[in-house]
C-alpha atoms as a PDB file:
ATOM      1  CA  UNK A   1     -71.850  28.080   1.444  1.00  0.00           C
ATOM      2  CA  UNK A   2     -68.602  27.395  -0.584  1.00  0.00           C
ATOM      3  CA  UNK A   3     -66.880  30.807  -2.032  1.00  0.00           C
ATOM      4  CA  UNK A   4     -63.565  30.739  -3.684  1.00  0.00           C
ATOM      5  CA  UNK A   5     -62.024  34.103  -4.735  1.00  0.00           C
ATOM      6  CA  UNK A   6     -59.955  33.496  -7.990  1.00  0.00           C
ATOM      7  CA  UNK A   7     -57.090  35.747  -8.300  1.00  0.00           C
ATOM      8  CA  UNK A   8     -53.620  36.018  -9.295  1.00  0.00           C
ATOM      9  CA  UNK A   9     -49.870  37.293  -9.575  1.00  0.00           C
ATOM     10  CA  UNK A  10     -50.582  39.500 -12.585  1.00  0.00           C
ATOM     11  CA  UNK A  11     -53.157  40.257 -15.291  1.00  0.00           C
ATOM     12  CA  UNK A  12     -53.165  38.317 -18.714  1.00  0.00           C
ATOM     13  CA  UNK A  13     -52.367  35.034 -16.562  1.00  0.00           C
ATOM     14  CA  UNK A  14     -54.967  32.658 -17.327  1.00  0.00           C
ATOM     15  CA  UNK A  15     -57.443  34.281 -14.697  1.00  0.00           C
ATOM     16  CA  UNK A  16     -60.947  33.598 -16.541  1.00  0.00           C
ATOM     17  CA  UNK A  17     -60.069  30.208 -18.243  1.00  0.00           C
ATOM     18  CA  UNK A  18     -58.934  29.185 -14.945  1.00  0.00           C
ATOM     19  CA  UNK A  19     -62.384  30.264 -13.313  1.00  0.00           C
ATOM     20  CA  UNK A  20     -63.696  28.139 -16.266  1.00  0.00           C
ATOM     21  CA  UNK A  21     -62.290  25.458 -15.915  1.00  0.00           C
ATOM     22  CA  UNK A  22     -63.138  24.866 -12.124  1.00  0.00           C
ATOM     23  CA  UNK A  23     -67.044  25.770 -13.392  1.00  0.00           C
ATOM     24  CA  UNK A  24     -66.959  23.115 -15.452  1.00  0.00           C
ATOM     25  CA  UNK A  25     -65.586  20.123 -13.354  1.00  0.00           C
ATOM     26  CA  UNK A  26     -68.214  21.867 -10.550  1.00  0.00           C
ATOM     27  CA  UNK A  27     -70.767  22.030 -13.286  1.00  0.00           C
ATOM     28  CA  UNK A  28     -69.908  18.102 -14.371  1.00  0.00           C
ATOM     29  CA  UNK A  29     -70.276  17.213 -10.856  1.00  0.00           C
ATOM     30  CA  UNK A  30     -74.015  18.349 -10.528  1.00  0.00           C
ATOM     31  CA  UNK A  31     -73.118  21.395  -8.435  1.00  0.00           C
ATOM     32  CA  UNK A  32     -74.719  24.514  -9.431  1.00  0.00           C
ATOM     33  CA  UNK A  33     -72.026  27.343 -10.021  1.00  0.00           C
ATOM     34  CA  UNK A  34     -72.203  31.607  -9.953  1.00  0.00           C
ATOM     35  CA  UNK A  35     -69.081  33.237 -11.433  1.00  0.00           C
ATOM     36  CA  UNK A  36     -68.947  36.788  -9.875  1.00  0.00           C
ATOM     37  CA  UNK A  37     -66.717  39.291 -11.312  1.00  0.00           C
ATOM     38  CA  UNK A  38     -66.438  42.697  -9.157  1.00  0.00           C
ATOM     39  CA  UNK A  39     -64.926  44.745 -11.821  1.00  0.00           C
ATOM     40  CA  UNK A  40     -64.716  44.634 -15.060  1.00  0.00           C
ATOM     41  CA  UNK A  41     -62.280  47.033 -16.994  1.00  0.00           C
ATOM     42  CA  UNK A  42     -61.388  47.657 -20.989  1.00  0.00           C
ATOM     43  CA  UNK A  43     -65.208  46.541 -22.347  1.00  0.00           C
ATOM     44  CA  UNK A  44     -67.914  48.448 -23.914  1.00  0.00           C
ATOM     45  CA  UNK A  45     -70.858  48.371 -22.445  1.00  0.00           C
ATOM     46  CA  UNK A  46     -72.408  45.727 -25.185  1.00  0.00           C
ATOM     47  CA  UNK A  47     -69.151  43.466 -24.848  1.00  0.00           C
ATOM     48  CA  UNK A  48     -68.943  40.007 -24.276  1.00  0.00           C
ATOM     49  CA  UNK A  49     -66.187  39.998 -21.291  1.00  0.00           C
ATOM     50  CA  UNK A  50     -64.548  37.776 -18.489  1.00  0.00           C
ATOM     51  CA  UNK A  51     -68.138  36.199 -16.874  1.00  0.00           C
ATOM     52  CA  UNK A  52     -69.691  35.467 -20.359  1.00  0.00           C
ATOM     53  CA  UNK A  53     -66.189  33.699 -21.375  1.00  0.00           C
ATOM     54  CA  UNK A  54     -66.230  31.614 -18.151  1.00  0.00           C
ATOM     55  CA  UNK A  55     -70.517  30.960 -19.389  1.00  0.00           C
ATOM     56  CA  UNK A  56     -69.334  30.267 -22.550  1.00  0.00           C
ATOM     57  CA  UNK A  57     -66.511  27.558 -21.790  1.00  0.00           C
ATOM     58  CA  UNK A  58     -67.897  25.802 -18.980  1.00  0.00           C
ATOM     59  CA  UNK A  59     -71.639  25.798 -19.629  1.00  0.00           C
ATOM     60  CA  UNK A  60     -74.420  27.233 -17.571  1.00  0.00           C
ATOM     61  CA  UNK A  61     -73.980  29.295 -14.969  1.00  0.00           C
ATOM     62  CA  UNK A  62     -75.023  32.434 -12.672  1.00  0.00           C
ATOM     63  CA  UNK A  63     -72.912  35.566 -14.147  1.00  0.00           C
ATOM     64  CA  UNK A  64     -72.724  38.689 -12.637  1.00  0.00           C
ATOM     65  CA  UNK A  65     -70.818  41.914 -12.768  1.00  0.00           C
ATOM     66  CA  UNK A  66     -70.512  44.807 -10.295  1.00  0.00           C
ATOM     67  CA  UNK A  67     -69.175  47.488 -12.466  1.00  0.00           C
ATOM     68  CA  UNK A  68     -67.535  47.562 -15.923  1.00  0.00           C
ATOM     69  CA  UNK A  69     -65.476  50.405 -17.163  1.00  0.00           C
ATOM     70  CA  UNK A  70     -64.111  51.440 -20.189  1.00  0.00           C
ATOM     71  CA  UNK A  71     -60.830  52.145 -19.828  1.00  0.00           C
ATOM     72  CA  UNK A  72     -57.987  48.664 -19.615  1.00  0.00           C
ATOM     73  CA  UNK A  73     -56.307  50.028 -16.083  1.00  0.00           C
ATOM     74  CA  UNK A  74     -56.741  48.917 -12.904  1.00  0.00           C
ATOM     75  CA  UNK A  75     -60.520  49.620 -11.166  1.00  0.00           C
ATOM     76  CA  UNK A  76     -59.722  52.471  -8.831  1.00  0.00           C
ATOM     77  CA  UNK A  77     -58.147  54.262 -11.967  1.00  0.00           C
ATOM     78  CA  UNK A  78     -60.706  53.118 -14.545  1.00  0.00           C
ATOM     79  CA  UNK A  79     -63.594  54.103 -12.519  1.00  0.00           C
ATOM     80  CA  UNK A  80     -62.238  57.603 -11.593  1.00  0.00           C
ATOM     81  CA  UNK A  81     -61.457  58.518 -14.857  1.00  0.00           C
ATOM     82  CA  UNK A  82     -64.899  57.344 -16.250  1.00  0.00           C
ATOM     83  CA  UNK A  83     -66.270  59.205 -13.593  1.00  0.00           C
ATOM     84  CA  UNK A  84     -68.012  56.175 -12.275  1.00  0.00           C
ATOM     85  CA  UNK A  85     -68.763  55.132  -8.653  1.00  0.00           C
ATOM     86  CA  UNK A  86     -66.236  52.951  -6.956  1.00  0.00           C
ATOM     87  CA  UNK A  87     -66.540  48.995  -6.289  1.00  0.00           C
ATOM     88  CA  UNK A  88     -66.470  48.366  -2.629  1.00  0.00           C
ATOM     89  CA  UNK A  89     -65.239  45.300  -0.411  1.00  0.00           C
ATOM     90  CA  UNK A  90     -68.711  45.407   1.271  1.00  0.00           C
ATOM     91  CA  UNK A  91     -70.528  45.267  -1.636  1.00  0.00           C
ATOM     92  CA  UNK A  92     -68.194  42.167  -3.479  1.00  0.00           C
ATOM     93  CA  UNK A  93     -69.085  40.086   0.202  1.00  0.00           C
ATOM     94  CA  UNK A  94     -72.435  40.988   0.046  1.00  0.00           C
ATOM     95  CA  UNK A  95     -73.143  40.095  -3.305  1.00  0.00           C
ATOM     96  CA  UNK A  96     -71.082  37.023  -2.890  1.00  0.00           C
ATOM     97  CA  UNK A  97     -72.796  35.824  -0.259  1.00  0.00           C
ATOM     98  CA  UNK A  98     -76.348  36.186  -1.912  1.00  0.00           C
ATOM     99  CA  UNK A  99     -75.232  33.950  -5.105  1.00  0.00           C
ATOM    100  CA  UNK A 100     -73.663  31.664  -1.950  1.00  0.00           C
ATOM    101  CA  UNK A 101     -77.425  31.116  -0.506  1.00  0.00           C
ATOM    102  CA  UNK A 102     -78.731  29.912  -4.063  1.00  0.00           C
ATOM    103  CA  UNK A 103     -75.258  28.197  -5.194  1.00  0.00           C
ATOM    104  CA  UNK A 104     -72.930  25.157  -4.089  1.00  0.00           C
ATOM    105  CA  UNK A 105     -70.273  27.162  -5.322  1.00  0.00           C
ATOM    106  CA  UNK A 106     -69.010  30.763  -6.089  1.00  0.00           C
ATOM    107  CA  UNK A 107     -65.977  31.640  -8.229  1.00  0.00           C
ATOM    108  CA  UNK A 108     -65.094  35.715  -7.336  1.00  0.00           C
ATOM    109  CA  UNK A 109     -62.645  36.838 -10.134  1.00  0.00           C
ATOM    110  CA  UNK A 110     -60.243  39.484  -9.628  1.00  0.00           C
ATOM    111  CA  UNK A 111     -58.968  42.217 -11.954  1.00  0.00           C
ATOM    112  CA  UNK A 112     -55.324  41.575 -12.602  1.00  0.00           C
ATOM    113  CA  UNK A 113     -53.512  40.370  -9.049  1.00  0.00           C
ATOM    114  CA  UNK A 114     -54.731  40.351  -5.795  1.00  0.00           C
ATOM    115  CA  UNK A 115     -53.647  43.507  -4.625  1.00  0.00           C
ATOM    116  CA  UNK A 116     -54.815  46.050  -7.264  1.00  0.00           C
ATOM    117  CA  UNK A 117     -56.627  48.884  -6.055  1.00  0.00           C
ATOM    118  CA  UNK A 118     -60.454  49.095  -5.740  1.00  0.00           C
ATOM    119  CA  UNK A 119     -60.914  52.736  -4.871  1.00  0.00           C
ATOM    120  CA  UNK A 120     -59.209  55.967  -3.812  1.00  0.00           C
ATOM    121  CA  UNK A 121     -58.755  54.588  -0.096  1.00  0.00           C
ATOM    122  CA  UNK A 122     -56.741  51.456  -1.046  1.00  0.00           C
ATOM    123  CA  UNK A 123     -59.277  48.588  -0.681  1.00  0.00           C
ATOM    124  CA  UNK A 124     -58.642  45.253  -2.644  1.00  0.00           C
ATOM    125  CA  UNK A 125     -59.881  42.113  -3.548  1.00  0.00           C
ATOM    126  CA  UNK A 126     -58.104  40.823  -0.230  1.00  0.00           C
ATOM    127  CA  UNK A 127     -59.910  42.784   1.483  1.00  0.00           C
ATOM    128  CA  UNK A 128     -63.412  41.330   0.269  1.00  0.00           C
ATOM    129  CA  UNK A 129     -61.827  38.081   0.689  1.00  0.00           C
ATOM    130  CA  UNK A 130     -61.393  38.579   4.637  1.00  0.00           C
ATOM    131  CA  UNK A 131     -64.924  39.728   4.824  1.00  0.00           C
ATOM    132  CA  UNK A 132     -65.782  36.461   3.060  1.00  0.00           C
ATOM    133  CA  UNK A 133     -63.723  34.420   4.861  1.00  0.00           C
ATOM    134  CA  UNK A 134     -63.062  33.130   1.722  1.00  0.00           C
ATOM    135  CA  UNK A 135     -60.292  30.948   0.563  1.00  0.00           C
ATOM    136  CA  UNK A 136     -57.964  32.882  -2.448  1.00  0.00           C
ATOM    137  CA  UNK A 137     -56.717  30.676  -5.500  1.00  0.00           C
ATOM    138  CA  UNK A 138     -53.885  32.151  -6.718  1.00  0.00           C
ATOM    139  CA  UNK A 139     -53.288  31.702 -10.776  1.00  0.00           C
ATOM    140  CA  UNK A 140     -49.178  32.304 -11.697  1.00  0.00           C
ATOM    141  CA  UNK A 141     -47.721  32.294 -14.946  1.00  0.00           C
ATOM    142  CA  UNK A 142     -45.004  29.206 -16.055  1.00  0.00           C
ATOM    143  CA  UNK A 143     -42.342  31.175 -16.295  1.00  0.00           C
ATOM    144  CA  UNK A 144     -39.086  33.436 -15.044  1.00  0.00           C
ATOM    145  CA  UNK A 145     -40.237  35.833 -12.278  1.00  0.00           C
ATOM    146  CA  UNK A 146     -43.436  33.613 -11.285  1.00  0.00           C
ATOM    147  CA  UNK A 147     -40.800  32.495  -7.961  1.00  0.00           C
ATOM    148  CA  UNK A 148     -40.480  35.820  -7.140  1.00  0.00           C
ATOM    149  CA  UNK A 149     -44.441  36.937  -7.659  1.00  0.00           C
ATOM    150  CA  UNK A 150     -45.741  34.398  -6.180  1.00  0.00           C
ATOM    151  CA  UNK A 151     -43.519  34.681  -3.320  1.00  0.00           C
ATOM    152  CA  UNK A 152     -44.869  38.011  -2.695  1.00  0.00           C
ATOM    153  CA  UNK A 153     -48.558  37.062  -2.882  1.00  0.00           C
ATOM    154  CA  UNK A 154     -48.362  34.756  -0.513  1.00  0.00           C
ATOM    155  CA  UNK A 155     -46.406  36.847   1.995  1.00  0.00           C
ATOM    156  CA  UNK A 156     -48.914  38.865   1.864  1.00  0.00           C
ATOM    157  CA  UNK A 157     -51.782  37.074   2.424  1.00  0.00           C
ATOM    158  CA  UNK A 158     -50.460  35.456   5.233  1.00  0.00           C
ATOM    159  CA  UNK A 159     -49.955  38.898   6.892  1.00  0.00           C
ATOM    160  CA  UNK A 160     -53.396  39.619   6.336  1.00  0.00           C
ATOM    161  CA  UNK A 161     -54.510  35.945   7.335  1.00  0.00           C
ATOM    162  CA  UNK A 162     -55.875  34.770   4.558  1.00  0.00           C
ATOM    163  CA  UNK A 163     -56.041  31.010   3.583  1.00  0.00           C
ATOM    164  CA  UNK A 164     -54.196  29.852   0.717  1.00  0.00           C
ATOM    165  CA  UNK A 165     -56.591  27.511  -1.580  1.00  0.00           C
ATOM    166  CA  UNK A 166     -53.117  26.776  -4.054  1.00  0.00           C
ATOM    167  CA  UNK A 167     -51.341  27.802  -6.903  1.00  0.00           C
ATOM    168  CA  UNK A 168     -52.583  27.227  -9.901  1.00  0.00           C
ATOM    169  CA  UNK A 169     -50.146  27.197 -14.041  1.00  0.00           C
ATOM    170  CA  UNK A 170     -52.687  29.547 -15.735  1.00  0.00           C
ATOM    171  CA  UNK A 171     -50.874  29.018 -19.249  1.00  0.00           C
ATOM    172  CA  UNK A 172     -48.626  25.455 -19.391  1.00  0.00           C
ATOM    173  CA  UNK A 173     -46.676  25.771 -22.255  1.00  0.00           C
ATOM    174  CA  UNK A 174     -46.582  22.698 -24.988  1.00  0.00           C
ATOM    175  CA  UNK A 175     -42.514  22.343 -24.888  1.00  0.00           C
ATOM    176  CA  UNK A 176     -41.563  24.412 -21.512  1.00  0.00           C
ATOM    177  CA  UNK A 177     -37.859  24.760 -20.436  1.00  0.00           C
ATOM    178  CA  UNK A 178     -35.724  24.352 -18.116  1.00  0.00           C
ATOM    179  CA  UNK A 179     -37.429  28.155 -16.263  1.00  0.00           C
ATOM    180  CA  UNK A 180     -41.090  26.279 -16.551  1.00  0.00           C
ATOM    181  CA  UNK A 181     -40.114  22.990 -15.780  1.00  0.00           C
ATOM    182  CA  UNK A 182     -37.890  24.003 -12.738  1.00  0.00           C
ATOM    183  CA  UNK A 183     -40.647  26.096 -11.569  1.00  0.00           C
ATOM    184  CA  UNK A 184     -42.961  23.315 -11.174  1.00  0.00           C
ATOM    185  CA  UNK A 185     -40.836  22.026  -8.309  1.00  0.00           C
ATOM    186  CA  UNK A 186     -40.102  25.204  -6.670  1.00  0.00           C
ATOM    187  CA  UNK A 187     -43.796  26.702  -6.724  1.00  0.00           C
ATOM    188  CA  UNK A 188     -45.194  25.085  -3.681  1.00  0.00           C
ATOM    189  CA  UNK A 189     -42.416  25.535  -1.261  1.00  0.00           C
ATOM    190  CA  UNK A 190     -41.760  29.368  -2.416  1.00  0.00           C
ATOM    191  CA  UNK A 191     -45.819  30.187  -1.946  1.00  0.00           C
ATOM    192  CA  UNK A 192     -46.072  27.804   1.179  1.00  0.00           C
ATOM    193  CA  UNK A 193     -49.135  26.203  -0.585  1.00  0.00           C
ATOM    194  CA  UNK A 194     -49.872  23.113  -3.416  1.00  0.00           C
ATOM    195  CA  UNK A 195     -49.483  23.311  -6.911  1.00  0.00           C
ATOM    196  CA  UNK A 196     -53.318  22.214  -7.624  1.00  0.00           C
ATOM    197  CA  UNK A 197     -53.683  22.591 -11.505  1.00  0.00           C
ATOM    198  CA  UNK A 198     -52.111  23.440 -14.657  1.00  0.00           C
ATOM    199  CA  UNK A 199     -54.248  25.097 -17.572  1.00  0.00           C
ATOM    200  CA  UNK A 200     -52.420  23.708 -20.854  1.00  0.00           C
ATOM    201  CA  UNK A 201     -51.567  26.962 -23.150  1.00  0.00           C
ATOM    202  CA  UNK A 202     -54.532  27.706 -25.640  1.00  0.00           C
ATOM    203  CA  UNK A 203     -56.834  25.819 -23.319  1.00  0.00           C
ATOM    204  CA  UNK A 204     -59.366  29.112 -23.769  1.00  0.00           C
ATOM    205  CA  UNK A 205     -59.229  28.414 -27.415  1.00  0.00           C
ATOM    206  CA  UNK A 206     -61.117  25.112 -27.595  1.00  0.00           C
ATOM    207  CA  UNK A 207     -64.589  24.726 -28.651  1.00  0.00           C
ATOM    208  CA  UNK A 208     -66.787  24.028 -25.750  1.00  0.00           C
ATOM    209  CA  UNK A 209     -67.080  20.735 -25.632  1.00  0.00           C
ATOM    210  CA  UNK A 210     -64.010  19.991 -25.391  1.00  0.00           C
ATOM    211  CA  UNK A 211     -63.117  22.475 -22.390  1.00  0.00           C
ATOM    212  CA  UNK A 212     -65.561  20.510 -20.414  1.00  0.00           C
ATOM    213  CA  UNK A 213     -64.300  17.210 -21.176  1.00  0.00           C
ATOM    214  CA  UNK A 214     -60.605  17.834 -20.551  1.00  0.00           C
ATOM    215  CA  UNK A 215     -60.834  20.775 -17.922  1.00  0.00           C
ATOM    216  CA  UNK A 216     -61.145  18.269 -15.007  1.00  0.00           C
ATOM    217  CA  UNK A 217     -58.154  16.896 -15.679  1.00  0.00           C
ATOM    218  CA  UNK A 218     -56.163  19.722 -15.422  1.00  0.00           C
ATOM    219  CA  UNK A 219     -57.145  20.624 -11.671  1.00  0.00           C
ATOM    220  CA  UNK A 220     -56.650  18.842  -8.507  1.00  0.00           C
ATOM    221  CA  UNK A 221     -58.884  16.888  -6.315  1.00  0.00           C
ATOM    222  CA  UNK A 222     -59.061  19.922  -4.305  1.00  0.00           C
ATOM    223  CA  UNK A 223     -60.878  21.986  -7.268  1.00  0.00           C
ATOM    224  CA  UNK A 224     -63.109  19.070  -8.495  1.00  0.00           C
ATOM    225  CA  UNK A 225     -60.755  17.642 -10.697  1.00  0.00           C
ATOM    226  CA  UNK A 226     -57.947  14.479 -11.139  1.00  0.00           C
ATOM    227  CA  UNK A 227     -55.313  15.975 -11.765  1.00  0.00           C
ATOM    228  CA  UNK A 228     -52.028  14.745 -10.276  1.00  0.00           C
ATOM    229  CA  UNK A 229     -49.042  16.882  -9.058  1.00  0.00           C
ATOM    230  CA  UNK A 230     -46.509  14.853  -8.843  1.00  0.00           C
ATOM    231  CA  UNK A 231     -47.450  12.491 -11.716  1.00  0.00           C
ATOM    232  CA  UNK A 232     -47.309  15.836 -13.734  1.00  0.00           C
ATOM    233  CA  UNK A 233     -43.658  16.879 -12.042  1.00  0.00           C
ATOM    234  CA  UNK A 234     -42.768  13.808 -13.653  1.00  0.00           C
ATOM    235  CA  UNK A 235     -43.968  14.450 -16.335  1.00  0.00           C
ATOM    236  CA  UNK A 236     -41.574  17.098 -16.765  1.00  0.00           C
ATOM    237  CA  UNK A 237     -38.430  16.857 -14.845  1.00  0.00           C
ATOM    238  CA  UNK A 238     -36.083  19.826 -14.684  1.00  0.00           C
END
């Protein structure tokens, strides 16, 4: 059973294409993939969202969503306001571990970061994670204040022992200053965990062919792919 929770510093990071792009260099290797996205806010009801965007760019693969709600705010919010039953921690681990029996690997993807509220009592994504004993991803933006976020995050997932998979660029700008390309150094030792990918800006935009062809070289080893970190740190010195 191989789960990997997918989450992040913020929303509007580079979450889904992220999730996509580790699908497809899972997908290219033979391994049969479920995407499983616990809640789902700011979509009708007949609205292509976050699971049938990962489908869409990395090719074919289990989907499924807990709850969807209306409203763009965080799920506890969304769901009370809609009047709609809550998403539990339970029920993300159980389903999780279902896909898990008939899948090499599951990708769970948060709503916005890690910490962001599932109900009325305070339960999080973190908290399915520990039930999982699942490893969390953690998707940062390039730029000023990622330090400072992802610093956070990983404090406190260590004081709720969870195990760091990496840090992940969700958005790598085409010309990135000095913020970006000083970040790329500072990343790993602020978190306490590798820099394992870098999602090149507009990356969500290409037709999907192309995703597939180019997505495993923007991940690590560790996520399926070839990418190199300190080949790319050269890349771009500060």
């Amino acid at each position: 059973m191989s789960v990997l929770v997918v989450s992040g510093t913020g929303t509007e990071i580079g979450k889904t294409v992220v999730t996509a792009a580790i699908a497809a260099a899972a997908l290219a290797a033979g391994r049969s993939v479920a995407v499983l996205k616990p809640a789902q806010t700011g979509v009708a009801p007949d609205e292509a969202a976050d699971v049938a965007e990962a489908a869409r760019l990395a090719g074919p693969l289990t989907g499924l969503e807990l709850a969807r709600y209306p409203e763009p705010l965080a799920p506890d919010t969304a769901a009370r306001r809609a009047g709609m039953p809550y998403v539990s921690p339970e029920e993300v681990a159980e389903a999780a571990g279902k896909l898990a029996a008939e899948h090499d690997l599951v990708l769970v993807e948060g709503a916005g970061g890690l910490f962001v509220r599932f109900d009325g009592a305070g339960h999080t994504l973190a908290d399915a994670a520990r039930l999982l004993d699942a490893p969390v991803l953690v998707v940062v933006p390039a730029g000023l204040g990622t330090l400072n976020s992802a610093f956070l995050t990983s404090e406190a997932m260590a004081s709720r022992g969870l195990a760091h998979a990496g840090v992940v660029i969700g958005s790598w700008p085409d010309a990135p200053g000095l913020a970006e390309r000083c970040n790329l150094a500072d990343l790993p030792s602020v978190s306490r965990a590798p820099l394992v990918g870098a999602v090149p800006a507009g990356a969500g935009g290409l037709d999907p062919a192309g995703f597939r062809a180019a997505a495993p070289g923007w991940l690590a080893p560790e996520l399926g792919g070839t990418w190199d970190a300190r080949e790319f740190l050269a890349s771009w010195p500060a």
